[in-house]
Protein backbone atom coordinates (compact mmCIF):
# COMPACT_ATOMS: atom_id res chain seq x y z
CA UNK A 1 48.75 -34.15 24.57
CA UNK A 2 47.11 -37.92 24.64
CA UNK A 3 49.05 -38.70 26.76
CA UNK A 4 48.08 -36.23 29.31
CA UNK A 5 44.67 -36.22 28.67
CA UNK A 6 45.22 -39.97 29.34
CA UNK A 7 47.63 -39.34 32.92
CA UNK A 8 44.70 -36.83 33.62
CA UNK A 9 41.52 -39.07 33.26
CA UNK A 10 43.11 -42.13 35.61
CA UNK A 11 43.56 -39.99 38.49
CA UNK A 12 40.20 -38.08 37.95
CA UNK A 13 39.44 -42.49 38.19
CA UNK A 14 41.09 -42.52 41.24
CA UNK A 15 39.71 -39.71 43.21
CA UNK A 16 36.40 -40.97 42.32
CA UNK A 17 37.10 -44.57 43.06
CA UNK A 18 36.60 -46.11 39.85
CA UNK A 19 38.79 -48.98 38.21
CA UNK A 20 39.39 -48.40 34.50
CA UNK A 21 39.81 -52.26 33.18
CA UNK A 22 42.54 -52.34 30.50
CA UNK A 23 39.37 -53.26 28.25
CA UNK A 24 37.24 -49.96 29.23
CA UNK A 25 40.18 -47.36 28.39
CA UNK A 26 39.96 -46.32 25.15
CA UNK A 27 42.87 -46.66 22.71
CA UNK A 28 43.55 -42.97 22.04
CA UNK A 29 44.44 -42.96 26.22
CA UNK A 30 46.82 -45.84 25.93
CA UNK A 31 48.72 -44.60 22.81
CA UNK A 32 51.80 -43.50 23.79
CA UNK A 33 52.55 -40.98 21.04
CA UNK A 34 50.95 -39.76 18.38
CA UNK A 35 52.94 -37.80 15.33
CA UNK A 36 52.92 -34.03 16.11
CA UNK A 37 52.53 -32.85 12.68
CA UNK A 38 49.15 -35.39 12.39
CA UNK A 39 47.96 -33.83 15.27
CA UNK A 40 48.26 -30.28 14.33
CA UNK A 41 46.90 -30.91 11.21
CA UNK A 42 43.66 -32.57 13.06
CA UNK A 43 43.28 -29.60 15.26
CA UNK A 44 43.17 -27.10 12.37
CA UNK A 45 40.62 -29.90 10.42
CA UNK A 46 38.29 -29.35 13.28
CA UNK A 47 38.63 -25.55 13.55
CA UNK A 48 38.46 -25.02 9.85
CA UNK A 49 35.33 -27.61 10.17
CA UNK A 50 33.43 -25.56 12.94
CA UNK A 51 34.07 -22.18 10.47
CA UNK A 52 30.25 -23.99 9.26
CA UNK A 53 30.86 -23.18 5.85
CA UNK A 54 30.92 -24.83 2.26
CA UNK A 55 34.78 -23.20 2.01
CA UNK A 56 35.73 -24.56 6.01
CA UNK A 57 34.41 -28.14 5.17
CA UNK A 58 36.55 -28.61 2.51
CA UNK A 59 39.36 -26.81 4.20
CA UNK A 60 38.78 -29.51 6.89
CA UNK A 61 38.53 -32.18 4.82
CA UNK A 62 42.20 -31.79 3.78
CA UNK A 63 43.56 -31.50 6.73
CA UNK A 64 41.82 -34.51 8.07
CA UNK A 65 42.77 -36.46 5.24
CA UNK A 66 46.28 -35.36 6.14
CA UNK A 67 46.51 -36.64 9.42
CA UNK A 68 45.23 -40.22 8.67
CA UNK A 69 47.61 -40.12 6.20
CA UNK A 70 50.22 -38.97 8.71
CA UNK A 71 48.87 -41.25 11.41
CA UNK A 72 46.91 -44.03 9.74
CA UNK A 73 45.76 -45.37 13.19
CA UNK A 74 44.34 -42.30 14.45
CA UNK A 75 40.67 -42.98 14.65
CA UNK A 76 39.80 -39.22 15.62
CA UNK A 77 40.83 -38.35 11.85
CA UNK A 78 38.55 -40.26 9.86
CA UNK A 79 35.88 -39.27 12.22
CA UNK A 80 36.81 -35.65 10.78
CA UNK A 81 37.10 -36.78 7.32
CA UNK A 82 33.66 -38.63 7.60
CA UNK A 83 32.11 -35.10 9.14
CA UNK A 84 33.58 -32.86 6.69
CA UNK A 85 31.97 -35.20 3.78
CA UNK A 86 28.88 -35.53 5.36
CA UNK A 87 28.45 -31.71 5.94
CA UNK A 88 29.73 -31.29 1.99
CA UNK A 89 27.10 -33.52 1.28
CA UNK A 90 24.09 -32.50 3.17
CA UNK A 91 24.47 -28.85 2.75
CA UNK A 92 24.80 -29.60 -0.99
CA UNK A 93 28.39 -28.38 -1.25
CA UNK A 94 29.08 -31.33 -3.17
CA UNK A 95 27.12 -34.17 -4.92
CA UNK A 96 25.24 -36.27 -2.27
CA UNK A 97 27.44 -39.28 -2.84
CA UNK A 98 29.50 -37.55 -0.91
CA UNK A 99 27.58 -39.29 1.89
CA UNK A 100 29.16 -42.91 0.54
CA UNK A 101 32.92 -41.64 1.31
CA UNK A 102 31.55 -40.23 5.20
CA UNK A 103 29.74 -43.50 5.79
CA UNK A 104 33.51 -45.30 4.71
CA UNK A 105 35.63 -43.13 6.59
CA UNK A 106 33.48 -43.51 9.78
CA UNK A 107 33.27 -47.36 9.41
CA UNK A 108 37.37 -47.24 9.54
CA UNK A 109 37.58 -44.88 12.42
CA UNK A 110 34.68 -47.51 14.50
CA UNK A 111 37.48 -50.25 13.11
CA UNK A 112 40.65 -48.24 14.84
CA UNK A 113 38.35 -47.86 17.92
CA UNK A 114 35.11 -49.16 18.12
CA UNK A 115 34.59 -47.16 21.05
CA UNK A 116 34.44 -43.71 19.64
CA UNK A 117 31.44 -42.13 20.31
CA UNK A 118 32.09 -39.89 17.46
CA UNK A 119 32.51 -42.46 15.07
CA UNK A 120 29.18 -43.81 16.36
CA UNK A 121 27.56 -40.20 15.98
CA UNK A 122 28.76 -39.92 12.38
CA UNK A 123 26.73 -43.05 11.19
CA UNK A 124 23.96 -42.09 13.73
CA UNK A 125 24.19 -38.64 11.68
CA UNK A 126 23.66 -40.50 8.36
CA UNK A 127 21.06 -43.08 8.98
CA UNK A 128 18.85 -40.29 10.23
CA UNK A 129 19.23 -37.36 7.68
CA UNK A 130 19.85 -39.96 4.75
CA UNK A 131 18.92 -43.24 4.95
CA UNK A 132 15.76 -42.82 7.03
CA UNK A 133 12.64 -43.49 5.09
CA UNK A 134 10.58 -39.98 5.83
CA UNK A 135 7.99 -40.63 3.48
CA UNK A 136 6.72 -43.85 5.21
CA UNK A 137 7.46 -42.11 8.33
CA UNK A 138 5.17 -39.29 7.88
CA UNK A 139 2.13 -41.60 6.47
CA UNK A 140 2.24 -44.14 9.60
């Protein structure tokens, strides 16, 4: 499926007349293969996830910890582990230390591919809501 989406993107390049450098292509296009099983266990992650629910996040959660564990170099999984223990966090599903494990999982899915703009989201998502000082904020 990466693989196509990969094939796909280059001659969507190519049409349009744009060179992808080898450095400007993310990794998940040039991997080659990814382990099936990691992958469907990713894809139900992210549709227990969007069930946006105490119950679907920590559905998700397993299943994204599943497929890094099945595919340790997939960056896309820890994004989905750092999501589902953000959302377990901030909806107060779980303790808000929660928030320490997202912040981890998203820093190793930025080292796997410091490209992904999901990666970046998830620690966008948790310097706003969590580390942001509101207080001072509000009296400037």
């Amino acid at each position: 499926m990466l693989l196509l989406q990969g094939q796909v993107a280059r001659e969507i390049a190519e049409q349009v007349d744009v060179n992808l450098t080898a450095d400007k292509r993310t990794p998940a296009l040039n991997k080659t293969s990814i382990d099936p099983a990691a992958h469907e266990a990713y894809l139900k992650g992210d549709f227990y996830w969007n069930t946006l629910n105490c119950s679907g996040f920590e559905t998700a959660l397993k299943y994204f910890q599943e497929a890094a564990s099945r595919a340790p170099d997939f960056a896309p999984a820890y994004v989905g582990v750092a999501d589902a223990y953000f959302n377990l966090g901030d909806w107060r599903c779980w303790p808000l230390e929660t928030l320490s494990k997202a912040e981890a999982a998203a820093h190793k899915a930025l080292e796997l591919d410091p490209q992904s703009g999901d990666a970046h989201d998830s620690l966008g998502e948790l310097a706003f809501y969590h580390d942001w000082d509101w207080a001072k904020a509000e009296s400037e």
